[in-house]
N, C-alpha and C. Protein backbone atom coordinates (compact mmCIF):
# COMPACT_ATOMS: atom_id res chain seq x y z
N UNK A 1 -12.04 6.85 -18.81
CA UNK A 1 -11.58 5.87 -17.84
C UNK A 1 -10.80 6.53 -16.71
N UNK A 2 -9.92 7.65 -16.81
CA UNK A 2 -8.97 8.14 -15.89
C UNK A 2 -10.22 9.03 -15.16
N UNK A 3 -10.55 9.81 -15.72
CA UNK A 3 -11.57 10.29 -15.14
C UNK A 3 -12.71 9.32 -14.40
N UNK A 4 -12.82 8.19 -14.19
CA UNK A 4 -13.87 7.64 -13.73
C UNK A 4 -12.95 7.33 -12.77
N UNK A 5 -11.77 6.69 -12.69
CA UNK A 5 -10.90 6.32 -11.60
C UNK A 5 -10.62 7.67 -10.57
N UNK A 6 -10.68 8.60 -10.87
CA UNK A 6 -9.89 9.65 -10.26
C UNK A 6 -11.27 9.99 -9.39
N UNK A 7 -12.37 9.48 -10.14
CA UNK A 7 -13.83 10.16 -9.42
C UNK A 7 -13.59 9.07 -7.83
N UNK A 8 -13.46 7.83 -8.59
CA UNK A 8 -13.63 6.56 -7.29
C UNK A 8 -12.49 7.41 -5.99
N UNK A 9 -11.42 7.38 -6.40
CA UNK A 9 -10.26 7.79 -5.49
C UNK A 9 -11.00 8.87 -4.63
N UNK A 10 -11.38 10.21 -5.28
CA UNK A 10 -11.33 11.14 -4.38
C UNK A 10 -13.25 11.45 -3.76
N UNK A 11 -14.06 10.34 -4.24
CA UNK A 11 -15.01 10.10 -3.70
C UNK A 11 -15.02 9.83 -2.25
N UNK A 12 -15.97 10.18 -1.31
CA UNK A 12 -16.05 9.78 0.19
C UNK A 12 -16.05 8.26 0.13
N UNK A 13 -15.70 7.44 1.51
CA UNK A 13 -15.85 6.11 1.57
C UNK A 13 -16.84 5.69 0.88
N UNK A 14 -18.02 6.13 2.06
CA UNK A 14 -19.51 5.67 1.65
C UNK A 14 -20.33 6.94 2.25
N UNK A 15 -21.46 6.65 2.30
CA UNK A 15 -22.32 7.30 2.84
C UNK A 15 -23.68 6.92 3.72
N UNK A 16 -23.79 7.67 4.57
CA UNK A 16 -24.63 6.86 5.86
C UNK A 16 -25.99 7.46 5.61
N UNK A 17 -26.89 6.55 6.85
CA UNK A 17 -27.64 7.00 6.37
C UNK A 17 -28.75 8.36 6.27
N UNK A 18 -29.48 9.06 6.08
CA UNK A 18 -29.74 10.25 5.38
C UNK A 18 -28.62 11.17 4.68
N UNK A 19 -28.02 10.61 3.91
CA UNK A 19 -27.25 10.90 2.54
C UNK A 19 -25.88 11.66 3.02
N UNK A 20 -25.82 11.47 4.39
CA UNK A 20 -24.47 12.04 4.91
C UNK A 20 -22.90 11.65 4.62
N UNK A 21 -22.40 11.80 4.78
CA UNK A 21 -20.89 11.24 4.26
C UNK A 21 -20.09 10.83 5.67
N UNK A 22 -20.04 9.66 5.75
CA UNK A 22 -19.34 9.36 6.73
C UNK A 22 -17.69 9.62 6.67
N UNK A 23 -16.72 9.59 7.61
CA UNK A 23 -15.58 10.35 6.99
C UNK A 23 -14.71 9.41 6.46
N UNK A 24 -14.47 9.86 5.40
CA UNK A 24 -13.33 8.69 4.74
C UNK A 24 -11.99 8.69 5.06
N UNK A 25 -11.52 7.49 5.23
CA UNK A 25 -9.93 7.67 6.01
C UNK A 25 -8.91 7.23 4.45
N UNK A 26 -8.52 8.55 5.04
CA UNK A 26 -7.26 8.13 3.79
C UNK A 26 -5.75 8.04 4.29
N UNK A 27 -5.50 6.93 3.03
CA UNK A 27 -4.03 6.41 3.57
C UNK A 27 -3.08 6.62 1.92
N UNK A 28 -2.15 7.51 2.49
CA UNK A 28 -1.11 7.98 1.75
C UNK A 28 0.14 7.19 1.27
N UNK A 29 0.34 6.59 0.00
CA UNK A 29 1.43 5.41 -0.26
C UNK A 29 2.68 6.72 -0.64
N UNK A 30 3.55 6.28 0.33
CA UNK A 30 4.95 7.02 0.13
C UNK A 30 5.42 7.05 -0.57
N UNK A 31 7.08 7.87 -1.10
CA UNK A 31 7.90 7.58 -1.69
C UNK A 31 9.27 7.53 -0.94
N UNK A 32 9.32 6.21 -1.09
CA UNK A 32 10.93 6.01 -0.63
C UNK A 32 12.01 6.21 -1.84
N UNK A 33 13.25 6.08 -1.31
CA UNK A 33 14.48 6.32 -2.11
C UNK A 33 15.69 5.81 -1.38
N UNK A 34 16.54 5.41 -2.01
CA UNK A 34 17.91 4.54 -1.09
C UNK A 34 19.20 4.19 -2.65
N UNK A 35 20.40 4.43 -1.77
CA UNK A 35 20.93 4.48 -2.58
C UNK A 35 21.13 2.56 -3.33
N UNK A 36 21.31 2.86 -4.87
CA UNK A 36 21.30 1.83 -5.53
C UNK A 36 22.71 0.73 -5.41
N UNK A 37 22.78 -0.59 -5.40
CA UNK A 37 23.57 -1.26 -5.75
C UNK A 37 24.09 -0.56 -6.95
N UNK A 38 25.37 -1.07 -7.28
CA UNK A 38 26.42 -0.52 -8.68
C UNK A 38 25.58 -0.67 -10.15
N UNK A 39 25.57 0.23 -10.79
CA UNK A 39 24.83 0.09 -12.44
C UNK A 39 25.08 -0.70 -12.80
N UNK A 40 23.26 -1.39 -13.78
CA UNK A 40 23.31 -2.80 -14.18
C UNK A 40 22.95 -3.42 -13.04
N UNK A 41 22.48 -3.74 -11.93
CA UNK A 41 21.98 -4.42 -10.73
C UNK A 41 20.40 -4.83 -11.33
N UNK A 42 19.83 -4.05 -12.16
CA UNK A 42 18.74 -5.16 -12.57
C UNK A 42 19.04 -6.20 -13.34
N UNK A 43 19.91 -6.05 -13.77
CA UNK A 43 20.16 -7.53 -14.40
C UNK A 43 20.59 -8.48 -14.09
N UNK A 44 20.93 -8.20 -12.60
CA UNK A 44 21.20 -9.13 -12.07
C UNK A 44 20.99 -10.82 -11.86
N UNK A 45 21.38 -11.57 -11.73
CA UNK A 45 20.76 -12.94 -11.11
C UNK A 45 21.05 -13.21 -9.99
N UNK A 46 20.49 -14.50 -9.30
CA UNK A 46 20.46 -14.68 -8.04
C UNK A 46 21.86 -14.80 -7.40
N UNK A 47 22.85 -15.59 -8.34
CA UNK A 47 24.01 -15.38 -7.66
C UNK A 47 25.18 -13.95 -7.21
N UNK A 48 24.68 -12.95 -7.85
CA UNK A 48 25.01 -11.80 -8.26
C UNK A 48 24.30 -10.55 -6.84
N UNK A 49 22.77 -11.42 -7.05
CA UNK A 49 22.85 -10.59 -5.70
C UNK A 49 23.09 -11.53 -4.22
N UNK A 50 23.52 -12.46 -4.18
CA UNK A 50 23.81 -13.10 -3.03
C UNK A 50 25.43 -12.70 -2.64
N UNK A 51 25.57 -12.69 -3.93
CA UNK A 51 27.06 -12.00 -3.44
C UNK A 51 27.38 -10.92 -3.12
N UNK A 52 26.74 -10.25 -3.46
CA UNK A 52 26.39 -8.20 -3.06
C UNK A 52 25.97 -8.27 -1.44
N UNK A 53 24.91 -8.67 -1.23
CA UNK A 53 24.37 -8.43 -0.44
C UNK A 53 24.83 -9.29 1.19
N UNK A 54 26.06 -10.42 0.80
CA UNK A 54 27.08 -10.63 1.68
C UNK A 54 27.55 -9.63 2.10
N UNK A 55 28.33 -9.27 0.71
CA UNK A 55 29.52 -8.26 0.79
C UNK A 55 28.91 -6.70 1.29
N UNK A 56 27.50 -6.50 0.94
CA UNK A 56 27.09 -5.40 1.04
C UNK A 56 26.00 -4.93 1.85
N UNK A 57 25.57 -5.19 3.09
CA UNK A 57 23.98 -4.97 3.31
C UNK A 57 22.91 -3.84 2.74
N UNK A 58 21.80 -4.27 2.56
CA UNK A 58 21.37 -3.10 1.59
C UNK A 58 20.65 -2.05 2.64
N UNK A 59 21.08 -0.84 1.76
CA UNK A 59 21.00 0.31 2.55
C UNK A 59 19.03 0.75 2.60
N UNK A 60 19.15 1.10 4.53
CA UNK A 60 17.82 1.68 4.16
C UNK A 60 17.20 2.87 3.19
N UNK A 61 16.09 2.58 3.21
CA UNK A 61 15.54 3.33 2.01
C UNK A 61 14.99 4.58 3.06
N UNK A 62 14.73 6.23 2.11
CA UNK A 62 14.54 7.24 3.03
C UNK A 62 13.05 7.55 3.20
N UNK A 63 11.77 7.99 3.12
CA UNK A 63 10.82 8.32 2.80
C UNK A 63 10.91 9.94 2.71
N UNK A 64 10.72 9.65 1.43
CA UNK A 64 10.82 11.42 1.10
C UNK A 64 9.56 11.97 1.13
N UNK A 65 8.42 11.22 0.77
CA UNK A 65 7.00 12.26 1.16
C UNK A 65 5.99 11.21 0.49
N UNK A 66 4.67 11.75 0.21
CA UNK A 66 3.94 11.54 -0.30
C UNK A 66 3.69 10.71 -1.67
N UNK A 67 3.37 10.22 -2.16
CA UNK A 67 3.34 10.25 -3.30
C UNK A 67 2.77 11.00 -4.46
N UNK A 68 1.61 11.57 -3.88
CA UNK A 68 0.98 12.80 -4.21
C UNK A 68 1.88 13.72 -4.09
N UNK A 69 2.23 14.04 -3.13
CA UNK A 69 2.99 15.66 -3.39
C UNK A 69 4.71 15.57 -4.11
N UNK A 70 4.94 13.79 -4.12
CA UNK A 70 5.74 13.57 -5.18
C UNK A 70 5.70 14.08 -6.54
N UNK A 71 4.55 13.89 -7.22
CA UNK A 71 3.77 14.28 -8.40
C UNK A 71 3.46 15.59 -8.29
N UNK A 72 3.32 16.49 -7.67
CA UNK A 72 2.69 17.51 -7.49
C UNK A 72 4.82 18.37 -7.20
N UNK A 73 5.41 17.72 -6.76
CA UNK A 73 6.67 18.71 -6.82
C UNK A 73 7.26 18.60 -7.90
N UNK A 74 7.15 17.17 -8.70
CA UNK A 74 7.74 17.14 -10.08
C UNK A 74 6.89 17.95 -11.18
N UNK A 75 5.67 17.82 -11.29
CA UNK A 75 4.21 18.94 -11.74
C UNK A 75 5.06 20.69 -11.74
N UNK A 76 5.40 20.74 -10.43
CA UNK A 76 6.09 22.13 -10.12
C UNK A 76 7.16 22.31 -10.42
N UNK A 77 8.19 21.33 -10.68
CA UNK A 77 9.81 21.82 -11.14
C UNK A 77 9.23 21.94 -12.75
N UNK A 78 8.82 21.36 -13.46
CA UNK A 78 8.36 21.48 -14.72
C UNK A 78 7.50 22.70 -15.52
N UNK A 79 6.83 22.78 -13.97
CA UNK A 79 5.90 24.22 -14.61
C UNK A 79 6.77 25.79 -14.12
N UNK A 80 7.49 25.64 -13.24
CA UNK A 80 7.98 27.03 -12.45
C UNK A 80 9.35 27.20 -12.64
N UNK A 81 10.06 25.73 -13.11
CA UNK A 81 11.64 25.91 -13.68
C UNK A 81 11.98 26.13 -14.93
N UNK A 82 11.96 26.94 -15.93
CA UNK A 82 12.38 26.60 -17.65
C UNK A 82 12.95 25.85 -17.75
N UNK A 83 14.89 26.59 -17.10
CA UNK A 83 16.00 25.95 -17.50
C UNK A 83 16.08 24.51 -16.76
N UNK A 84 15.78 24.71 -15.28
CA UNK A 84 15.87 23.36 -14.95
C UNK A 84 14.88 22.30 -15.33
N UNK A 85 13.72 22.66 -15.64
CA UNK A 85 12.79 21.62 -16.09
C UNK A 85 12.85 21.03 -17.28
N UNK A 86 13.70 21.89 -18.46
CA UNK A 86 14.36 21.03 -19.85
C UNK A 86 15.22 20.72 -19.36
N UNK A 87 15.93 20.28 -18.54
CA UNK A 87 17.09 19.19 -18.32
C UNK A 87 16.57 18.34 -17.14
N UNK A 88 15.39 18.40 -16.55
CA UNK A 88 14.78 17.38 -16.38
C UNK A 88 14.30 16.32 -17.03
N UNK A 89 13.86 16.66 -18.47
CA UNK A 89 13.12 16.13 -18.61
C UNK A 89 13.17 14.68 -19.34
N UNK A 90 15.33 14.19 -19.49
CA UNK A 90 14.88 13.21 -20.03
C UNK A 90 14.77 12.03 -18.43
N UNK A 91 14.90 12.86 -17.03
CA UNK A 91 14.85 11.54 -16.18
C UNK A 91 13.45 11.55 -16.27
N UNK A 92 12.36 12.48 -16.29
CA UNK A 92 10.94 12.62 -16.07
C UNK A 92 10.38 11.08 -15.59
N UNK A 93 10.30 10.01 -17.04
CA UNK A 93 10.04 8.93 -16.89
C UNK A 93 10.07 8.29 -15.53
N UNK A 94 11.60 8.08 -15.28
CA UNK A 94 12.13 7.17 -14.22
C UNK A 94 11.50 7.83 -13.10
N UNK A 95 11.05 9.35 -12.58
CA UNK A 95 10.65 10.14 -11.39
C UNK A 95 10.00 9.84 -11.50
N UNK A 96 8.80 10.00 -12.43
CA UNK A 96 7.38 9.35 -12.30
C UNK A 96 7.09 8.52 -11.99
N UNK A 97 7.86 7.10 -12.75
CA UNK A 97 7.63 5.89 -12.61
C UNK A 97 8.21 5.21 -11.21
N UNK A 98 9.11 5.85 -11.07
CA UNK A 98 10.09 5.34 -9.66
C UNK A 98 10.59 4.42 -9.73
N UNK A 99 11.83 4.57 -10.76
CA UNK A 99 12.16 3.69 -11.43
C UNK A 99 14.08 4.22 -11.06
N UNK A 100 14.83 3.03 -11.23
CA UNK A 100 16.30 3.50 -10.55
C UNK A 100 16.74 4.27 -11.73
N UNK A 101 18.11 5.02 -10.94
CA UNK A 101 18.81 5.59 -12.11
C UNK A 101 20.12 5.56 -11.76
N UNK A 102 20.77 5.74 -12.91
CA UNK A 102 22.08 5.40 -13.04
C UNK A 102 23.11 6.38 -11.86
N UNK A 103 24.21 6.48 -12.04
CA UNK A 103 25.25 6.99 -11.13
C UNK A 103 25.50 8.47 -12.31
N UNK A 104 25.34 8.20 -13.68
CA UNK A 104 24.47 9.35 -14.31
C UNK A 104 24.18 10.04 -13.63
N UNK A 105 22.78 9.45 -14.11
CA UNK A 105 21.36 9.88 -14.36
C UNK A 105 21.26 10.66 -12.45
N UNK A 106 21.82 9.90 -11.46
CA UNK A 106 21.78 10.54 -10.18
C UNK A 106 22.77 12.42 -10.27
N UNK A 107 24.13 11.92 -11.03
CA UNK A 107 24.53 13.44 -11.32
C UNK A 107 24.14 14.36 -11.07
N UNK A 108 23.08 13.83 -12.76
CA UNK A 108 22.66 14.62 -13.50
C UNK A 108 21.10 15.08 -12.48
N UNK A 109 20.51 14.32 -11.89
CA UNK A 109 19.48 14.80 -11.01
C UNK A 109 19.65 15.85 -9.65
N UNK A 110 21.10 15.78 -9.42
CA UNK A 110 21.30 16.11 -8.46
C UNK A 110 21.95 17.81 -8.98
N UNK A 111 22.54 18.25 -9.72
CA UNK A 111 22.33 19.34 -11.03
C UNK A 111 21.42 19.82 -11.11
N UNK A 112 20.57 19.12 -11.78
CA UNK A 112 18.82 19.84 -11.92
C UNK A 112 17.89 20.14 -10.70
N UNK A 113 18.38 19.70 -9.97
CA UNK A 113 17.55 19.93 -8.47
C UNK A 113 18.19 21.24 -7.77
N UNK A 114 19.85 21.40 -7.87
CA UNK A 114 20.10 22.65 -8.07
C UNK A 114 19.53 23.42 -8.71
N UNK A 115 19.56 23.76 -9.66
CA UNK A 115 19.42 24.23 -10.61
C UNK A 115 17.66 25.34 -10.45
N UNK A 116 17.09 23.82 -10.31
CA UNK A 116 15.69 24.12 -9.86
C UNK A 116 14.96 25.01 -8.45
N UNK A 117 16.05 24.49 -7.40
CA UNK A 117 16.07 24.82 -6.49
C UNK A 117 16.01 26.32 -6.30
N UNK A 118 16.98 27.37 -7.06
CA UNK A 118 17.62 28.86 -7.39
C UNK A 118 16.20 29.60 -8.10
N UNK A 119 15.95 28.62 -9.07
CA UNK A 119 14.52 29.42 -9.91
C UNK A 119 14.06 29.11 -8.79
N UNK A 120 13.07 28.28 -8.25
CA UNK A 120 12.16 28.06 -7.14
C UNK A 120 12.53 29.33 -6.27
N UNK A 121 13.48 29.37 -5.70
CA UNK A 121 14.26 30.76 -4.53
C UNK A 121 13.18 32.12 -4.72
N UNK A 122 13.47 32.10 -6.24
CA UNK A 122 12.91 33.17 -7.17
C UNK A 122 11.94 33.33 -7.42
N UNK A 123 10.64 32.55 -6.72
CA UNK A 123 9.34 33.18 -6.91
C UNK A 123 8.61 32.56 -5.87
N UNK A 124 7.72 33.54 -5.53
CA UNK A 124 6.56 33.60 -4.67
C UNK A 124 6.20 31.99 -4.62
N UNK A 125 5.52 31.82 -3.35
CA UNK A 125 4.86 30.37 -3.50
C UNK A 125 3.50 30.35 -4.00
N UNK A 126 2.89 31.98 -3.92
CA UNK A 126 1.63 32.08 -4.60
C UNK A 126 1.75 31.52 -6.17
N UNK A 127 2.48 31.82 -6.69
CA UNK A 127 2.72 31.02 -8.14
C UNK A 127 1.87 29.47 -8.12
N UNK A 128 2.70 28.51 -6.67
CA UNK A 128 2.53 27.37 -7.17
C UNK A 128 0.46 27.38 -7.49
N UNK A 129 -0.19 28.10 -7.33
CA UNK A 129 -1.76 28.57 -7.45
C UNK A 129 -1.47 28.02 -8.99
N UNK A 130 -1.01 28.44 -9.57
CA UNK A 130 -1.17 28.62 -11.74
C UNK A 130 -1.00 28.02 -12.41
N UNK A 131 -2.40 27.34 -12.91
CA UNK A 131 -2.00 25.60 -13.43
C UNK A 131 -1.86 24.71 -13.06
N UNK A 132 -2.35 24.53 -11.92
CA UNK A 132 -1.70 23.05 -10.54
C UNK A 132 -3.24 22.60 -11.39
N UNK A 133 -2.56 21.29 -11.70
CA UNK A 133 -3.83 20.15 -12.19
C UNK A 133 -3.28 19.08 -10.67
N UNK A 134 -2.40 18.64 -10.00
CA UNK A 134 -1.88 17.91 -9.65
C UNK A 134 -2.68 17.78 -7.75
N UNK A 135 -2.82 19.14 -7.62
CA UNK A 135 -2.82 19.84 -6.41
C UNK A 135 -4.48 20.42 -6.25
N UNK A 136 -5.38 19.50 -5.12
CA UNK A 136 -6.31 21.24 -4.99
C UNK A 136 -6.10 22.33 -4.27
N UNK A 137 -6.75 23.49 -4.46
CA UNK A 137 -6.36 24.59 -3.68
C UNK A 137 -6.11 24.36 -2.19
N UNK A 138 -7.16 23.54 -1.29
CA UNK A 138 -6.89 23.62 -0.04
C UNK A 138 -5.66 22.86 0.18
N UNK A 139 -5.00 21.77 -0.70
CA UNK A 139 -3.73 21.36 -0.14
C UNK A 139 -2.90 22.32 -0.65
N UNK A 140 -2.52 23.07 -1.44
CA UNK A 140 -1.83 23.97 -2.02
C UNK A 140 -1.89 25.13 -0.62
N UNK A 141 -3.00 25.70 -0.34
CA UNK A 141 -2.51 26.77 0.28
C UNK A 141 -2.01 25.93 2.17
N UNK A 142 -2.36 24.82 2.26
CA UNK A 142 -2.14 24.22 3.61
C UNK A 142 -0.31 23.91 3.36
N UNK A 143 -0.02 23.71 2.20
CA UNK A 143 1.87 23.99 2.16
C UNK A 143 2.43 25.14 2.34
N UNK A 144 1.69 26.27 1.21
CA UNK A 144 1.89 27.81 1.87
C UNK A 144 2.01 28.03 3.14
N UNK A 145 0.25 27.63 3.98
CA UNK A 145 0.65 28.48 5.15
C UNK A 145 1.43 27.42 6.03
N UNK A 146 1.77 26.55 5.61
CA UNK A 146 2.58 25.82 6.63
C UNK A 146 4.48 25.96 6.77
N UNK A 147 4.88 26.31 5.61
CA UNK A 147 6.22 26.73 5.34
C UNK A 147 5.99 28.55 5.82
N UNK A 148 4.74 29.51 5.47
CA UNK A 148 4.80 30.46 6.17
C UNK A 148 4.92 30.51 7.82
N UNK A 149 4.30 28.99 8.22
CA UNK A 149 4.45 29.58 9.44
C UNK A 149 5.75 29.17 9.91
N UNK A 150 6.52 28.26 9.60
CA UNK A 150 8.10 27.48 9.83
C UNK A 150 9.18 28.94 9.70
N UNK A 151 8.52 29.52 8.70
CA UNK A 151 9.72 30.97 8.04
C UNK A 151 9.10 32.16 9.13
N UNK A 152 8.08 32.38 9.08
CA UNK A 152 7.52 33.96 10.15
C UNK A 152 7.68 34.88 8.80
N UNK A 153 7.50 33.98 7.16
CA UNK A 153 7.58 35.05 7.01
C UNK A 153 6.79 34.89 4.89
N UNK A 154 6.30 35.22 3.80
CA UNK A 154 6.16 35.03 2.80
C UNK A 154 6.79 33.69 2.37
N UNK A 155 6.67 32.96 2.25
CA UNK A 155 7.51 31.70 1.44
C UNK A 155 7.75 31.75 -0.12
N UNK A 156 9.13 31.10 -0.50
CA UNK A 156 9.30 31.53 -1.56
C UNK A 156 8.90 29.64 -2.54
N UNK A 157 9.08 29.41 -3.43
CA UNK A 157 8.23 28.04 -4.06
C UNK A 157 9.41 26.71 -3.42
N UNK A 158 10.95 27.47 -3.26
CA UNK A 158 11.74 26.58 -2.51
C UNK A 158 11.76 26.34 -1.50
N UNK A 159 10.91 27.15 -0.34
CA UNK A 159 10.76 27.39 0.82
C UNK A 159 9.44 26.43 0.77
N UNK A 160 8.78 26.22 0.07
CA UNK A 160 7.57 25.23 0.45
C UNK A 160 8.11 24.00 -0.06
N UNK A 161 9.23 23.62 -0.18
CA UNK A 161 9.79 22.15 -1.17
C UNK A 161 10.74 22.25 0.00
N UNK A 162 11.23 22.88 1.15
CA UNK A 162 12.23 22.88 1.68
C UNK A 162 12.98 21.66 2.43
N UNK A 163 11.86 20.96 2.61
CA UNK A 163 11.65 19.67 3.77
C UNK A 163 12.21 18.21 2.87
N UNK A 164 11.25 18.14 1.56
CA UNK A 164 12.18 17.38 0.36
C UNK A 164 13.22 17.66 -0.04
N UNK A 165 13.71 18.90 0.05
CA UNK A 165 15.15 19.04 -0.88
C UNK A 165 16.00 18.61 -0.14
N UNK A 166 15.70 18.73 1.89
CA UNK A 166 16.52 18.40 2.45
C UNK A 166 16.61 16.87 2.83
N UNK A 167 15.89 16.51 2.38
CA UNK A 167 15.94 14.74 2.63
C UNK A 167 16.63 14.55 0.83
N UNK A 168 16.02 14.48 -0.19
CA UNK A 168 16.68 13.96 -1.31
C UNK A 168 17.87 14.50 -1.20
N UNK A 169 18.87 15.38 -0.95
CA UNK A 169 20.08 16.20 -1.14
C UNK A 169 20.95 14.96 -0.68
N UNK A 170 20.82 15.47 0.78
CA UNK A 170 21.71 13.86 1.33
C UNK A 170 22.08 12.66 0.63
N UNK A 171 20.81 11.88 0.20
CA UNK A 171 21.12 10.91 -0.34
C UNK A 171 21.50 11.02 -1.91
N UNK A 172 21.40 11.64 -2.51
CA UNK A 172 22.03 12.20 -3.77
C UNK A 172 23.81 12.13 -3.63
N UNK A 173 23.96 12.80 -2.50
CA UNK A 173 25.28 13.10 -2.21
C UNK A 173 25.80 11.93 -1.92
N UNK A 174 25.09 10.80 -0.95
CA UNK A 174 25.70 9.23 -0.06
C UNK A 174 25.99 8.57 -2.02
N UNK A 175 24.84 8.90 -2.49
CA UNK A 175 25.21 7.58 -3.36
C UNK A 175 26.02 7.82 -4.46
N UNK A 176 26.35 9.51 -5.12
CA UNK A 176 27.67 9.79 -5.45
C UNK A 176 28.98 9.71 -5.33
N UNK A 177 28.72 9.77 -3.35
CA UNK A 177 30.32 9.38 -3.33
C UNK A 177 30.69 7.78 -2.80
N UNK A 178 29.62 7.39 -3.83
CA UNK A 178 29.91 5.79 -3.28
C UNK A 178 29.67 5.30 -5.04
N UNK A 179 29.54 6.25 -5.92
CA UNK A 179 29.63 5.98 -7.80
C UNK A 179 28.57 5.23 -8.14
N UNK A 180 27.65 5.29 -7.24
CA UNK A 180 26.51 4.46 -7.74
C UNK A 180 24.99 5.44 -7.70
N UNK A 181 24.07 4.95 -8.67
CA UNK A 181 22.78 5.33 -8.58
C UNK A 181 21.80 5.71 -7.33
N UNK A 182 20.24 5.79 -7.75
CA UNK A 182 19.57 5.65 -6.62
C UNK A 182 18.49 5.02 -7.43
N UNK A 183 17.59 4.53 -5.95
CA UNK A 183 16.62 3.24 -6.22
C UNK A 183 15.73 3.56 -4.99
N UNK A 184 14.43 3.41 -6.01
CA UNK A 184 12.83 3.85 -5.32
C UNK A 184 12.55 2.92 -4.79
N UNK A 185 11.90 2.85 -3.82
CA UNK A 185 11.46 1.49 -2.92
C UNK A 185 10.71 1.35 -1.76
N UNK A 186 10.17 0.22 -1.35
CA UNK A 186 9.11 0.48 -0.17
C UNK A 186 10.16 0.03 0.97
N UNK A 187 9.93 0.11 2.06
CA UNK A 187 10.89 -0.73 2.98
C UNK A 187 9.68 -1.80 3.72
């Protein structure tokens, strides 16, 4: 079944006629992020958020990238980080799913992204080549040479993540020093 879905997705639109492929337009669903109302906000009820959202307007949400290369950077902290990718791994879920997390669980993400960040420093971006189920080669090496050409110079696996770390960092930081979580979202 996944395999039959994954065929539909990355199949051409259609095809014209004498068996040509007309070009298929593809449209990329983002990932946003914004910092969360105070822990426990899903449980909220209606009066609970009418009163927040007096008192509070809700903050825009950031677009951090792709959703694909969402999957494909979490794919990579997991495969290229040891230490940081076992202390990833009990948010894994919530990253995947895009699902909020606590004033924790943000901490603690914001730690491991360090963490991750230093190993990443530490190796070639040719690496991200080894084991990418997530990634094909031509988007893989179109991040290479595109962070090679931003640097003038080899990119290292943090140097091709450079553009995300600097958008998630920020808001990691806004919604720490405000004791609250973060929360995935469309705007």
């Amino acid at each position: 079944m996944a395999a039959a879905a994954a065929a539909v997705l990355t199949r051409p639109a259609a095809e014209g006629r004498h068996g040509r492929y007309k070009r298929a337009r593809r449209f990329a669903v983002s990932v946003y992020l914004s910092v969360a109302p105070p822990d426990g906000f899903t449980r909220w009820g209606d009066a609970e958020w009418e009163r927040w959202l007096r008192e509070h307007p809700w903050e825009a949400a950031e677009r951090l990238c792709s959703r694909a290369d969402w999957a494909i950077f979490l794919y990579q902290l997991r495969q290229h980080c040891p230490r940081a990718g076992a202390r990833l791994e009990p948010l894994m879920d919530a990253l995947v799913n895009e699902r909020p997390l606590t004033s924790q669980q943000t901490l603690d993400l914001r730690e491991v992204l360090r963490a991750a960040r230093d190993e990443l420093s530490a190796k070639p971006a040719t690496e991200a080549r080894a084991n990418q189920v997530f990634a094909s080669a031509d988007d893989l090496e179109a991040m290479i040479a595109a962070a090679r050409a931003r640097l003038g110079k080899e990119p290292s696996l943090a140097d091709v993540w450079a553009d995300l770390f600097s958008r998630i960092d920020p808001l990691l930081e806004s919604a720490m020093g405000k004791g609250r979580g973060i929360y995935f979202g469309n705007v």
